[in-house]
PDB file of N, CA and C in Angstrom:
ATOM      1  N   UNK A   1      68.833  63.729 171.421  1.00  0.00           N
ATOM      2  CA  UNK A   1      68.199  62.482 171.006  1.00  0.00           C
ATOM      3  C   UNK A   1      68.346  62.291 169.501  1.00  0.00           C
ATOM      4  N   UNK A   2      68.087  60.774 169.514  1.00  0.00           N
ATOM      5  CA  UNK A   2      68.693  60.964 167.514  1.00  0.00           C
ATOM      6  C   UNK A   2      67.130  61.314 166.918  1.00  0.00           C
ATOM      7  N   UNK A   3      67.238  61.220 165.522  1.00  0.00           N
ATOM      8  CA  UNK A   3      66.310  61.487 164.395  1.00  0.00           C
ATOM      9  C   UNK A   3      66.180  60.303 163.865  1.00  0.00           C
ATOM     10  N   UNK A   4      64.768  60.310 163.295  1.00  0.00           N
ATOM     11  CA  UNK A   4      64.169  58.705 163.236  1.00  0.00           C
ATOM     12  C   UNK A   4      65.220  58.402 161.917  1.00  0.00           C
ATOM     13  N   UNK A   5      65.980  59.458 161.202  1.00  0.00           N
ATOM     14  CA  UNK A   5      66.997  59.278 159.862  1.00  0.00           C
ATOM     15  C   UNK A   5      67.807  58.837 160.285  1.00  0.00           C
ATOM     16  N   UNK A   6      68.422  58.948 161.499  1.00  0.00           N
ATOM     17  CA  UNK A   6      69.905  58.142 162.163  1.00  0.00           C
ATOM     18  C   UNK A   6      69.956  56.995 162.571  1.00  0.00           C
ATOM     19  N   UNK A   7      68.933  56.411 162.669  1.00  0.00           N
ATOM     20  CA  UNK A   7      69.053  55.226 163.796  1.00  0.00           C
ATOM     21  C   UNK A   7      68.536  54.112 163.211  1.00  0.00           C
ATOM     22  N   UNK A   8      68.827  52.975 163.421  1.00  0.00           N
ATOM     23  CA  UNK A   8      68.028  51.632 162.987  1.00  0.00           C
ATOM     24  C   UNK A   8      67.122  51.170 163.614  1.00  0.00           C
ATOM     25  N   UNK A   9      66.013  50.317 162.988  1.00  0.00           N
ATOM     26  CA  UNK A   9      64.833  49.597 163.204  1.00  0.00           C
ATOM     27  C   UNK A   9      64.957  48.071 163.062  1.00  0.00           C
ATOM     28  N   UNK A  10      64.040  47.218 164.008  1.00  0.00           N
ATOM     29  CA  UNK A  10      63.415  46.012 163.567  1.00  0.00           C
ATOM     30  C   UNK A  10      62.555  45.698 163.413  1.00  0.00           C
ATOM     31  N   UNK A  11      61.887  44.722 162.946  1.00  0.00           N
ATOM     32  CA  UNK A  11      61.147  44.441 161.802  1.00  0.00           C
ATOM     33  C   UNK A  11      60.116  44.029 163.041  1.00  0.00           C
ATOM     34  N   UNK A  12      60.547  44.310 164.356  1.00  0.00           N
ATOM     35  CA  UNK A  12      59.410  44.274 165.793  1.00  0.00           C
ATOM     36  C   UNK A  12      58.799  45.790 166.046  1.00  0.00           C
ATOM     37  N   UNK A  13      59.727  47.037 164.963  1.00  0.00           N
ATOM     38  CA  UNK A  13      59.066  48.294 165.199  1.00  0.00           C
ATOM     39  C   UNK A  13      60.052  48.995 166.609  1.00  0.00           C
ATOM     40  N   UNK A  14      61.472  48.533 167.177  1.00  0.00           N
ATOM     41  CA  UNK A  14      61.943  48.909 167.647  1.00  0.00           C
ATOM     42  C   UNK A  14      63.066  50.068 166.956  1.00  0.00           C
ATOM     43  N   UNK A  15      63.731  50.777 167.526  1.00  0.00           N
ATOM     44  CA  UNK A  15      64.540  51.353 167.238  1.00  0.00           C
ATOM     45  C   UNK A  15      65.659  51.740 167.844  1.00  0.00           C
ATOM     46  N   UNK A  16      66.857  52.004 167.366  1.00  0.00           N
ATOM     47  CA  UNK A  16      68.137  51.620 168.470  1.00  0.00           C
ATOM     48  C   UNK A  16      69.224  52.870 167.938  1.00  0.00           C
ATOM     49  N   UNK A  17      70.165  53.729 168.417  1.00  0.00           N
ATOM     50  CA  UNK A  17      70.848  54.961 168.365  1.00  0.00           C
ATOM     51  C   UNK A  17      71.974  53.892 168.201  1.00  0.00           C
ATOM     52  N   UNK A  18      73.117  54.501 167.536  1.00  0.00           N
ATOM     53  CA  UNK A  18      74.407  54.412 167.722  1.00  0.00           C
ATOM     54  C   UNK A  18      74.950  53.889 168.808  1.00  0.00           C
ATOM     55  N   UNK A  19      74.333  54.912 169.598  1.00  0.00           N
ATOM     56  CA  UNK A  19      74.901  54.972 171.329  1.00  0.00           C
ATOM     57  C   UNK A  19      73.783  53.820 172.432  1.00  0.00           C
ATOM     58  N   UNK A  20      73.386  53.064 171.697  1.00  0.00           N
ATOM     59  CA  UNK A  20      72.303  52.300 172.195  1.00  0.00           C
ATOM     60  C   UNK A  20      71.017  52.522 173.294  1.00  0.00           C
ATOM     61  N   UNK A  21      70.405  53.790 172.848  1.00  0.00           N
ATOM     62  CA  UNK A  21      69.150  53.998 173.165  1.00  0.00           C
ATOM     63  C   UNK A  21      68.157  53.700 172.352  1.00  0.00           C
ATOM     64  N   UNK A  22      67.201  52.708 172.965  1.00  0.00           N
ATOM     65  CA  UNK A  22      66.328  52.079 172.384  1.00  0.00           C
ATOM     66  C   UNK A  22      65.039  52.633 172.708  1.00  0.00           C
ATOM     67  N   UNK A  23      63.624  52.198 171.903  1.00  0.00           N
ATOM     68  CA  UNK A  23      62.505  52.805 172.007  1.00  0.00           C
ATOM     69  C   UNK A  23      61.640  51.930 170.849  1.00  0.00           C
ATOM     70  N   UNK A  24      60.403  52.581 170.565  1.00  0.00           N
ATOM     71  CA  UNK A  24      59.702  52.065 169.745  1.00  0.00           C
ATOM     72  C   UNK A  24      59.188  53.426 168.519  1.00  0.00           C
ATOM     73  N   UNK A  25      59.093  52.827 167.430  1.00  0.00           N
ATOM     74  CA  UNK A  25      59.020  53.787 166.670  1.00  0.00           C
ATOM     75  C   UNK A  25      57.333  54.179 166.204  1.00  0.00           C
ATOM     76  N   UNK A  26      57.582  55.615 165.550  1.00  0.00           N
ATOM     77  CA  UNK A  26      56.696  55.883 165.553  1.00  0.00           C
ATOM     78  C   UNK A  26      55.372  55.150 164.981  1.00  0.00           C
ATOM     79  N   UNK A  27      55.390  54.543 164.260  1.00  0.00           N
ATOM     80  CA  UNK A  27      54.475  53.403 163.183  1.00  0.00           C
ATOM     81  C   UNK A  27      54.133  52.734 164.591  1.00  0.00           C
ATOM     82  N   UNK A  28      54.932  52.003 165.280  1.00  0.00           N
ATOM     83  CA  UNK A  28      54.357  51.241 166.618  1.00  0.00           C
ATOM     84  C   UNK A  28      53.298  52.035 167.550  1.00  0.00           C
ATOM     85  N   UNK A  29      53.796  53.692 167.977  1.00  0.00           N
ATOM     86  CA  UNK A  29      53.149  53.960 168.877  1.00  0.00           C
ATOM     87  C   UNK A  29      51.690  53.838 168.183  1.00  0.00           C
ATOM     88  N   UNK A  30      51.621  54.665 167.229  1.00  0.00           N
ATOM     89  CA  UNK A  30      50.362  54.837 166.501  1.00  0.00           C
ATOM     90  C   UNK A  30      49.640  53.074 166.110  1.00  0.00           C
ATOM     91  N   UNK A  31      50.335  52.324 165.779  1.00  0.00           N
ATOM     92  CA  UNK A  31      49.235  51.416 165.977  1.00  0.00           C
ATOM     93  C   UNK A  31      48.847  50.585 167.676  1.00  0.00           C
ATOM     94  N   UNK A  32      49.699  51.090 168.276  1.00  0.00           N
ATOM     95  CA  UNK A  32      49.038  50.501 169.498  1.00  0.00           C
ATOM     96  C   UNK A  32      48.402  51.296 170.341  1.00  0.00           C
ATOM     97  N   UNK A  33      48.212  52.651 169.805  1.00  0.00           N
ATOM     98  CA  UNK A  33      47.158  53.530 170.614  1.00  0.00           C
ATOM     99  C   UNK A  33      47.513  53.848 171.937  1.00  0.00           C
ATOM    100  N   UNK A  34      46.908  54.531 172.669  1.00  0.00           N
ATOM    101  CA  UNK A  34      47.610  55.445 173.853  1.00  0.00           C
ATOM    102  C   UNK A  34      48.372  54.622 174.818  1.00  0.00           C
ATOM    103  N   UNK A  35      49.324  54.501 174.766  1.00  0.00           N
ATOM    104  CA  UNK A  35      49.733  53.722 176.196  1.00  0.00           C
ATOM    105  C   UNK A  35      49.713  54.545 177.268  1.00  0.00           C
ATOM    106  N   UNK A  36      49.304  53.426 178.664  1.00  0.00           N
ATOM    107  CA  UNK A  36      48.933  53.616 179.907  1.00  0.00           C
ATOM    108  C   UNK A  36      49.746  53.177 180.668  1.00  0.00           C
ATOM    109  N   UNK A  37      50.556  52.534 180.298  1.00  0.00           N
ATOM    110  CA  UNK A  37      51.659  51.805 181.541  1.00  0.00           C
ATOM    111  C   UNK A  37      52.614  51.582 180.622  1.00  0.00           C
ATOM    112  N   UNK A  38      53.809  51.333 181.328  1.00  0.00           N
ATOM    113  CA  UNK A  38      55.012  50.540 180.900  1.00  0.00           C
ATOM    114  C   UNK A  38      56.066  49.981 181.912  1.00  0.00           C
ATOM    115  N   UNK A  39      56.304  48.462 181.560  1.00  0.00           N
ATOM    116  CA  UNK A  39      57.185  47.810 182.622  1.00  0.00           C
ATOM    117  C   UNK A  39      58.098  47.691 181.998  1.00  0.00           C
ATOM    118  N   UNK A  40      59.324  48.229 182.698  1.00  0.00           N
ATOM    119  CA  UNK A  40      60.572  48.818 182.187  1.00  0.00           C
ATOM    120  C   UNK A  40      61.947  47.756 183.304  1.00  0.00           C
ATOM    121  N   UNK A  41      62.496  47.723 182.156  1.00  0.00           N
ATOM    122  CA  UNK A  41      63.457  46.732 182.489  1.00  0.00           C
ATOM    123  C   UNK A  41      64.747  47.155 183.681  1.00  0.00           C
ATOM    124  N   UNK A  42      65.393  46.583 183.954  1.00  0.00           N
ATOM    125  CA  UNK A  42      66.068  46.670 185.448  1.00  0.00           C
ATOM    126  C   UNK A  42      67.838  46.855 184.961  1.00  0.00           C
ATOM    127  N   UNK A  43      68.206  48.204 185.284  1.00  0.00           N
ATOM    128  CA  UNK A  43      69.420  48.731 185.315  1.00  0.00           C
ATOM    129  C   UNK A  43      70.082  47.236 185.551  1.00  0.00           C
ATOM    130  N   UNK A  44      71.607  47.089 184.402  1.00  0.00           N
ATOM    131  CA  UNK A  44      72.111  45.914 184.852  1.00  0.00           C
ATOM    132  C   UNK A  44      71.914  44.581 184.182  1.00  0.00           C
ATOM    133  N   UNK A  45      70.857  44.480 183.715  1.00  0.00           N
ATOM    134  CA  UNK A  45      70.291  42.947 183.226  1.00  0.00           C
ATOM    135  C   UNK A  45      70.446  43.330 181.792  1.00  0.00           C
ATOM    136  N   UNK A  46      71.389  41.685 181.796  1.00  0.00           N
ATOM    137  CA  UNK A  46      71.759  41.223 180.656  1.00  0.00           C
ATOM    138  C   UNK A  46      70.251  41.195 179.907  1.00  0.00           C
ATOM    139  N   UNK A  47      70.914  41.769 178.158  1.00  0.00           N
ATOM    140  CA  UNK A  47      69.802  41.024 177.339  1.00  0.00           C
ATOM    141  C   UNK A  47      70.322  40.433 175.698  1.00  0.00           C
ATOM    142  N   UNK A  48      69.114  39.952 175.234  1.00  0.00           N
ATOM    143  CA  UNK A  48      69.775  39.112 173.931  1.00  0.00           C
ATOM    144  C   UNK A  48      68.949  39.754 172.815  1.00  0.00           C
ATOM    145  N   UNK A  49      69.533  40.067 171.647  1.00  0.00           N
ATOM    146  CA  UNK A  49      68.647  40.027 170.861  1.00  0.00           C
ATOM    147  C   UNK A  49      67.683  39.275 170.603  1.00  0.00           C
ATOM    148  N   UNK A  50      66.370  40.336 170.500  1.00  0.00           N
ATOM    149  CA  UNK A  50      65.529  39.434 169.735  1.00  0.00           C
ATOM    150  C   UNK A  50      64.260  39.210 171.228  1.00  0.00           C
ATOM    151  N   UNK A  51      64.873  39.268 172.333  1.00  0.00           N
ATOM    152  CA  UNK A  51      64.827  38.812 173.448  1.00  0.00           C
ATOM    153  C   UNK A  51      63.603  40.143 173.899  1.00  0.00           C
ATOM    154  N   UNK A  52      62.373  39.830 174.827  1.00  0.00           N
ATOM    155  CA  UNK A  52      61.726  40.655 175.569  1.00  0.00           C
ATOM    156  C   UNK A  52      62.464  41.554 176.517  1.00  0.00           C
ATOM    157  N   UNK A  53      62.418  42.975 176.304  1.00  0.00           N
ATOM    158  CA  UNK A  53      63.122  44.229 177.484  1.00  0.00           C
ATOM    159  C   UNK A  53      62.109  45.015 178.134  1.00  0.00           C
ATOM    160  N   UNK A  54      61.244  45.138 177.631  1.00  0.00           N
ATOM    161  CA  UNK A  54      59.697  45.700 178.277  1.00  0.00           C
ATOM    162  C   UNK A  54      58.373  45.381 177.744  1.00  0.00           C
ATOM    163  N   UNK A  55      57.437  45.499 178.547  1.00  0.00           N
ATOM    164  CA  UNK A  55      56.336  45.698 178.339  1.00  0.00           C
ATOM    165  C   UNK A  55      55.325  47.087 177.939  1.00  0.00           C
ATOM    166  N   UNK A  56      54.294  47.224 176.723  1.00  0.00           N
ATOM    167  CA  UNK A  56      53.684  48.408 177.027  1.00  0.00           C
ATOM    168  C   UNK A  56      52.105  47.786 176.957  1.00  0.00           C
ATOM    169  N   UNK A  57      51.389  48.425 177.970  1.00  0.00           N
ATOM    170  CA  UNK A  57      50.113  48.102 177.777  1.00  0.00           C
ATOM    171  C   UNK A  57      49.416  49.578 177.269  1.00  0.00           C
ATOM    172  N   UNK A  58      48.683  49.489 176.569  1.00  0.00           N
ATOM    173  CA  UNK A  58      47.657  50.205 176.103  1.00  0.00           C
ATOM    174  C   UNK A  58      46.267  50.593 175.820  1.00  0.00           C
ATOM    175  N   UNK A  59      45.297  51.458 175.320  1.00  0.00           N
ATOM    176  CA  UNK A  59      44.265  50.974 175.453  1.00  0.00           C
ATOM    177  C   UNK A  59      43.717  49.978 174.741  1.00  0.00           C
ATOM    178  N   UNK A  60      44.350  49.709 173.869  1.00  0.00           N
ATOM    179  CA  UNK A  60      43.963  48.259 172.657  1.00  0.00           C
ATOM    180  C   UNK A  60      44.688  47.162 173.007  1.00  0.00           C
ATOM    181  N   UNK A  61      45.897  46.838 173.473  1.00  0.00           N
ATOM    182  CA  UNK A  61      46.748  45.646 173.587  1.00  0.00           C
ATOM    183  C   UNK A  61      47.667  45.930 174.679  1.00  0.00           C
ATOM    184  N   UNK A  62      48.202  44.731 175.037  1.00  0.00           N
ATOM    185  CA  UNK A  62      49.878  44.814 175.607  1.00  0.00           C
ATOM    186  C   UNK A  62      50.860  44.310 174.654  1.00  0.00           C
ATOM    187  N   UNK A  63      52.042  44.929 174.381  1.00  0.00           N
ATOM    188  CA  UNK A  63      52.921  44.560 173.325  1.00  0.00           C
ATOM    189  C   UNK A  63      54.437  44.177 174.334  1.00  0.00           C
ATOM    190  N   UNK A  64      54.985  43.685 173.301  1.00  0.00           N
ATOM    191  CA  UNK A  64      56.304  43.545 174.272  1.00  0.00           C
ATOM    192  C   UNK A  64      57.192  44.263 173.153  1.00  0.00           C
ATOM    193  N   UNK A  65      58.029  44.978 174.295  1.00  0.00           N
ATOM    194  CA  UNK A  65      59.698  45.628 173.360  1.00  0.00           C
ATOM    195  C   UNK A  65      60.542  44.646 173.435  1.00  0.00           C
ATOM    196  N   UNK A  66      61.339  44.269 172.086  1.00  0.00           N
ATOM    197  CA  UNK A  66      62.421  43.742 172.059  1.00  0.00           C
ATOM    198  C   UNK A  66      64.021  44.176 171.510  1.00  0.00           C
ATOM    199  N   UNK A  67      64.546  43.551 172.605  1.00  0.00           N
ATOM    200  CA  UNK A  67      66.434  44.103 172.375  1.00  0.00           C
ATOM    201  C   UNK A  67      66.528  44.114 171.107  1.00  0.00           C
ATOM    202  N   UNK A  68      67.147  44.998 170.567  1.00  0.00           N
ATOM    203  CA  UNK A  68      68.020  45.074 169.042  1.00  0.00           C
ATOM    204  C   UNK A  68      68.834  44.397 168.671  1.00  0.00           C
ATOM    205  N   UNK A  69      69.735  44.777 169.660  1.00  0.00           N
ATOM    206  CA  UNK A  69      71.251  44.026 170.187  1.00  0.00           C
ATOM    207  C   UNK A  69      71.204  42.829 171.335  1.00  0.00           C
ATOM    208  N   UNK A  70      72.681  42.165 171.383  1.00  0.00           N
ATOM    209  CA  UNK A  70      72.546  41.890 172.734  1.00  0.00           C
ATOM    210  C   UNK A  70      73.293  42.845 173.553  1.00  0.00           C
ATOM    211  N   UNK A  71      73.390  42.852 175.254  1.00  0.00           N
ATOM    212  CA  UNK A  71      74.223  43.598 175.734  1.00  0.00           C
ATOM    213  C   UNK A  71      73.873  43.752 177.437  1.00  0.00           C
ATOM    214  N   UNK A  72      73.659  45.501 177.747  1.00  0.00           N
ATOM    215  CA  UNK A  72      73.398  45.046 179.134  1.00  0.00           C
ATOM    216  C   UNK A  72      72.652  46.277 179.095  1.00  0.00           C
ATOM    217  N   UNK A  73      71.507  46.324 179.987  1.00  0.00           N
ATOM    218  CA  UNK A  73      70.725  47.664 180.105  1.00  0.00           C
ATOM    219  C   UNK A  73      71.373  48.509 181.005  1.00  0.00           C
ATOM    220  N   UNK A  74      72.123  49.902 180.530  1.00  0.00           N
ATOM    221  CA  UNK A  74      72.630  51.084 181.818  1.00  0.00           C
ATOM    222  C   UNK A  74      71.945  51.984 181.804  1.00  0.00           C
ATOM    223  N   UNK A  75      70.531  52.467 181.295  1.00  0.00           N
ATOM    224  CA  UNK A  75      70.194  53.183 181.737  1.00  0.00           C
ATOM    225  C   UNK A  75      68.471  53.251 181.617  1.00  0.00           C
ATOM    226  N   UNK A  76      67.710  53.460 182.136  1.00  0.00           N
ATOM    227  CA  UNK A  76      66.227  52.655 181.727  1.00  0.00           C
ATOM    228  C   UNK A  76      65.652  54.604 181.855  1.00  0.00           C
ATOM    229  N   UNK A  77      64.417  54.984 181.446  1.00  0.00           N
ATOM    230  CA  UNK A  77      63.917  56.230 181.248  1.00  0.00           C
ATOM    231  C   UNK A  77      62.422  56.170 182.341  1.00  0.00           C
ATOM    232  N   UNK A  78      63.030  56.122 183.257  1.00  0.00           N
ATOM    233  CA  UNK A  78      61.899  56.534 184.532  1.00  0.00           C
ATOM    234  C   UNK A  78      60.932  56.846 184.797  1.00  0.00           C
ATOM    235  N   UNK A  79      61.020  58.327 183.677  1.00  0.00           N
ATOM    236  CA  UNK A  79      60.216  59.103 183.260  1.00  0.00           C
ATOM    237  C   UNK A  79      58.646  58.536 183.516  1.00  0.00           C
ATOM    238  N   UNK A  80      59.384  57.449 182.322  1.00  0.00           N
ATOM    239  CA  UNK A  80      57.638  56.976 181.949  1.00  0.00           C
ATOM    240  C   UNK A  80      57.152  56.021 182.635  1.00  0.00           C
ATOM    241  N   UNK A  81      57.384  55.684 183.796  1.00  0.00           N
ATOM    242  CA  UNK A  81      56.527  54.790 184.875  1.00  0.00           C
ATOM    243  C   UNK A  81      55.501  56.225 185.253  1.00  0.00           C
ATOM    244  N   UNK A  82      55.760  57.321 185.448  1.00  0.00           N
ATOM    245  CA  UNK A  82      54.845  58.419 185.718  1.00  0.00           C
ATOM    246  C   UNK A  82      53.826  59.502 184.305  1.00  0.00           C
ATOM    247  N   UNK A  83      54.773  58.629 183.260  1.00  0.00           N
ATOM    248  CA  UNK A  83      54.480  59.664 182.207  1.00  0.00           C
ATOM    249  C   UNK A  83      54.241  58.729 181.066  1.00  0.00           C
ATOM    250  N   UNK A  84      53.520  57.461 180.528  1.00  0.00           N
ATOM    251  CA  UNK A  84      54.035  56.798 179.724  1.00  0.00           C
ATOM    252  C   UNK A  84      53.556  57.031 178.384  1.00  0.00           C
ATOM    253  N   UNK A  85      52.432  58.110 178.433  1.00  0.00           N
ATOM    254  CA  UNK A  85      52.373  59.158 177.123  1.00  0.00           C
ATOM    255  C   UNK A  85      53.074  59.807 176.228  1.00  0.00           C
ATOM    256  N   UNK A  86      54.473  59.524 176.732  1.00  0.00           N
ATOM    257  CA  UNK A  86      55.606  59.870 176.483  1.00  0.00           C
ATOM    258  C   UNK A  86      55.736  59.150 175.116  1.00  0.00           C
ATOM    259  N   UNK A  87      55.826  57.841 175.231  1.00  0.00           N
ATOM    260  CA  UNK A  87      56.009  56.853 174.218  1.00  0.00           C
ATOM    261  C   UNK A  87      55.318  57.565 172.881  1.00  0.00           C
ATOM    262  N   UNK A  88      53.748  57.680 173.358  1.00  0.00           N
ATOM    263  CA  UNK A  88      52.458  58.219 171.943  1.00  0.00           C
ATOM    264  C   UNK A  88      53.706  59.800 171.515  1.00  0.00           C
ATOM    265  N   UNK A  89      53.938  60.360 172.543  1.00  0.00           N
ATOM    266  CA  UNK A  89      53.601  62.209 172.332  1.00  0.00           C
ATOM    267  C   UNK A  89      55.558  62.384 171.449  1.00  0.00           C
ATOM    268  N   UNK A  90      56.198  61.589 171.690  1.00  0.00           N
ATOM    269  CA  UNK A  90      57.764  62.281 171.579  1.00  0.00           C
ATOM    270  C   UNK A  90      58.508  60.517 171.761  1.00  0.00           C
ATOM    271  N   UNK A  91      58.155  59.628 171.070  1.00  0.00           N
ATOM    272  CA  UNK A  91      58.319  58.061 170.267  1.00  0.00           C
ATOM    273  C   UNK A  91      60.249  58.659 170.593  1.00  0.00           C
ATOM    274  N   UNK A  92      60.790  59.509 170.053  1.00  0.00           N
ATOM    275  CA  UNK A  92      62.097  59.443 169.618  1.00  0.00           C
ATOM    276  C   UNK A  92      62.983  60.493 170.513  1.00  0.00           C
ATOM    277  N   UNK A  93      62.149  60.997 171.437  1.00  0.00           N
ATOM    278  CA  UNK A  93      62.806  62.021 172.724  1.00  0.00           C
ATOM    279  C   UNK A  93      62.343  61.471 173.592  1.00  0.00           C
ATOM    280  N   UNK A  94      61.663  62.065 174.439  1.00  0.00           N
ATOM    281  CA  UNK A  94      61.467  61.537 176.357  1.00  0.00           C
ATOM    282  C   UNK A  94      60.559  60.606 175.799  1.00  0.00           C
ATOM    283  N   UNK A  95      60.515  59.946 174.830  1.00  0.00           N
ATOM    284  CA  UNK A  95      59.733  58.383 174.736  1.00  0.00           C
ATOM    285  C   UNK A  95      60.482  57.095 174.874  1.00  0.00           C
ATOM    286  N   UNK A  96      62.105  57.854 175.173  1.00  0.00           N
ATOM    287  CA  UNK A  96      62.815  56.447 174.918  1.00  0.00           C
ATOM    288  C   UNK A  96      62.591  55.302 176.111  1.00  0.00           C
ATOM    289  N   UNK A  97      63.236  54.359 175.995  1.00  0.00           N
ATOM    290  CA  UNK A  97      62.742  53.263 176.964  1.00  0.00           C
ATOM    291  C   UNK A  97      63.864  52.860 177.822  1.00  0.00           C
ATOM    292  N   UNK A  98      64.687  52.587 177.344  1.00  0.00           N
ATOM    293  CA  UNK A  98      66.475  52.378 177.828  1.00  0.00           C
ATOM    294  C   UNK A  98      67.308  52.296 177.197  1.00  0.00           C
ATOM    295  N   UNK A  99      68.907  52.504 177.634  1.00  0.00           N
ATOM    296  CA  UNK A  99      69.872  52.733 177.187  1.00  0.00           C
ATOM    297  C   UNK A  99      70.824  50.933 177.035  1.00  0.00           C
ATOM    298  N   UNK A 100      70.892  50.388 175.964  1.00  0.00           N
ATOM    299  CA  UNK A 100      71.837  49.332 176.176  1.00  0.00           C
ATOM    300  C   UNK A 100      73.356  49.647 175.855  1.00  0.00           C
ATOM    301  N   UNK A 101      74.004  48.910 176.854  1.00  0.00           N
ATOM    302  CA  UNK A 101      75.423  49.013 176.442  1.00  0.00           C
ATOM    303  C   UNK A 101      75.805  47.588 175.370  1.00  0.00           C
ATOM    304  N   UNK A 102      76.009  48.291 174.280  1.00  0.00           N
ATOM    305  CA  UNK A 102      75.807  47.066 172.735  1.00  0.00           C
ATOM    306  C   UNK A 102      77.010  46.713 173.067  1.00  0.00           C
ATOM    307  N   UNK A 103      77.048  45.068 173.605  1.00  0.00           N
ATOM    308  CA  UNK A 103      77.588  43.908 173.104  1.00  0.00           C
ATOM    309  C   UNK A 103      78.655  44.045 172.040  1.00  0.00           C
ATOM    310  N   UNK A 104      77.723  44.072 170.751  1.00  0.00           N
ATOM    311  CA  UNK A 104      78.567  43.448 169.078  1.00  0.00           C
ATOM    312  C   UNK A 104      78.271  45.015 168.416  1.00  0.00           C
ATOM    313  N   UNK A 105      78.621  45.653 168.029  1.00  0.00           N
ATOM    314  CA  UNK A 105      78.376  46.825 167.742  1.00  0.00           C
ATOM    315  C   UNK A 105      77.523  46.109 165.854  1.00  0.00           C
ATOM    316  N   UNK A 106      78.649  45.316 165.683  1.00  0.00           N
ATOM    317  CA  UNK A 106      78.391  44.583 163.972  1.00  0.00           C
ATOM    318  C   UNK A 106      76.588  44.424 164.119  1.00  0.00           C
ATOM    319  N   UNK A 107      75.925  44.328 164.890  1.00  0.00           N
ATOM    320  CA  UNK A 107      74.837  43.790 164.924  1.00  0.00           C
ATOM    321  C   UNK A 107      73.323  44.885 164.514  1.00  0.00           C
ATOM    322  N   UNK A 108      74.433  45.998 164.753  1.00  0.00           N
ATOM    323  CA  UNK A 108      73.703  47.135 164.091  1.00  0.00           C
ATOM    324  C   UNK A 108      73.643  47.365 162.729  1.00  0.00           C
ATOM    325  N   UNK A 109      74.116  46.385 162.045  1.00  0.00           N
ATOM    326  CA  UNK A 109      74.224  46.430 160.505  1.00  0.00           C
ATOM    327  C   UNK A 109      73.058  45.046 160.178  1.00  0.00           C
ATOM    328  N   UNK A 110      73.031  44.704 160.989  1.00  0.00           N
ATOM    329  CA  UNK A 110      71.156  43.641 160.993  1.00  0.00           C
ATOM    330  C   UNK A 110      69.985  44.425 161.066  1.00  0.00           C
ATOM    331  N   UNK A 111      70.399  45.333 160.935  1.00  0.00           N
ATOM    332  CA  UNK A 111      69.265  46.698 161.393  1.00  0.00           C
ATOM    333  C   UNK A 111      68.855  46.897 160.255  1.00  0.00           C
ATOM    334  N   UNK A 112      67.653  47.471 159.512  1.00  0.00           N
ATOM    335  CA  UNK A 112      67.071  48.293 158.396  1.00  0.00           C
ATOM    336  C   UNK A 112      67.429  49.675 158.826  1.00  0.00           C
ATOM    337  N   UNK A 113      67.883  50.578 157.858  1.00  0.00           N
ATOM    338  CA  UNK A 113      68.083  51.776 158.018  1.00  0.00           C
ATOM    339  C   UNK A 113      66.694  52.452 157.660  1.00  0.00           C
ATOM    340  N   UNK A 114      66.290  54.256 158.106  1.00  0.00           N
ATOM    341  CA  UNK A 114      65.115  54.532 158.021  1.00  0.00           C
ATOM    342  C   UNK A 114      64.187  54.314 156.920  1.00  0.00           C
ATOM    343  N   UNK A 115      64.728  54.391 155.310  1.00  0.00           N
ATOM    344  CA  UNK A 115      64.570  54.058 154.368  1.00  0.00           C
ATOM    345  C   UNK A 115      63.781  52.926 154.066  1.00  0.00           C
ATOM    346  N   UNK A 116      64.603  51.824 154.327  1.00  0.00           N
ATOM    347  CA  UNK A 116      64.291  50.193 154.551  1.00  0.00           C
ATOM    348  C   UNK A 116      62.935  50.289 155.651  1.00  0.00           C
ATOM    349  N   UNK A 117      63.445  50.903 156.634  1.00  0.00           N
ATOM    350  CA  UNK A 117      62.066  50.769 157.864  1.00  0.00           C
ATOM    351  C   UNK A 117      60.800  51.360 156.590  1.00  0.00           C
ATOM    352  N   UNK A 118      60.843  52.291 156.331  1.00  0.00           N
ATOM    353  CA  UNK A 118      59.727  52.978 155.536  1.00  0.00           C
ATOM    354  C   UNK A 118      59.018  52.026 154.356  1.00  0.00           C
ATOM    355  N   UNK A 119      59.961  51.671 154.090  1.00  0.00           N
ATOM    356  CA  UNK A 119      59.688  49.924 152.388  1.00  0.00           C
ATOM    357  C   UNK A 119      58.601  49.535 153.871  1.00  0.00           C
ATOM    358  N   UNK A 120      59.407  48.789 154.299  1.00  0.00           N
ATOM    359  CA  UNK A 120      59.085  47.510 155.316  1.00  0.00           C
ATOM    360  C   UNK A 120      57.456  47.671 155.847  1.00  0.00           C
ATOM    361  N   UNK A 121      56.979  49.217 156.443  1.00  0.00           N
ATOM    362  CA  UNK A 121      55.908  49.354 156.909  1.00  0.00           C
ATOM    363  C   UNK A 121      54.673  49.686 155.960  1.00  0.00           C
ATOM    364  N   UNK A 122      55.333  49.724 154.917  1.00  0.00           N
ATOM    365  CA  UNK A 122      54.211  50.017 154.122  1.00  0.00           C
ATOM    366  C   UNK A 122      53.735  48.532 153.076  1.00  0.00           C
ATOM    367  N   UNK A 123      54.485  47.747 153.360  1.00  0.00           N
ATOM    368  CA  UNK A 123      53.890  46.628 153.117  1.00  0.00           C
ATOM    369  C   UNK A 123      52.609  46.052 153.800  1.00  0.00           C
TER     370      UNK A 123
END
């Protein structure tokens, strides 16, 4: 799995690998407090940047995850329909959410690198 140093963020608190595994970063889990569920998007389906890919409900809110990229979801993390503590406990290992197959690869340079993510949240 990557390191929160490798990978890019949006300014929604998502985060996206090279290899297009997406998730939410750590600053997100912690402000939305324990999640209890997650509705996880469907092997196959097209998505757009910018665009809703899941749901997490928690004990404070429901948030929505959004695509990084555009592209197509191949691989979604199962896991956490049984485990979605996953997200709070390991944000950047078995917390991930799904795998997109990136579209525009260029679109990963719309990304803040970890650095930039770090400016960004402490505003």
């Amino acid at each position: 799995m990557p390191t929160p140093e490798k990978i890019k963020y949006t300014k929604d608190h998502e985060w996206i690998s090279d290899d297009g595994i997406v998730g939410i970063s750590d600053h997100a889990q912690n402000e939305l407090g324990d999640v209890v569920f997650v509705e996880l998007p469907k092997k196959g389906t097209k998505v757009e940047k910018g665009k809703e890919i899941a749901v997490l409900e928690s004990v404070k809110a429901v948030s929505n995850v959004y695509s990084p990229v555009d592209g197509v979801i191949t691989e979604i993390n199962e896991v956490l329909s049984q485990k979605p503590e996953l997200i709070n406990q390991k944000p950047f290992d078995e917390g991930w959410i799904a795998k997109i197959e990136i579209k525009d690869k260029n679109q990963l340079n719309d990304l803040m690198s970890f650095e930039e993510y770090q400016s960004y949240i402490k505003k």
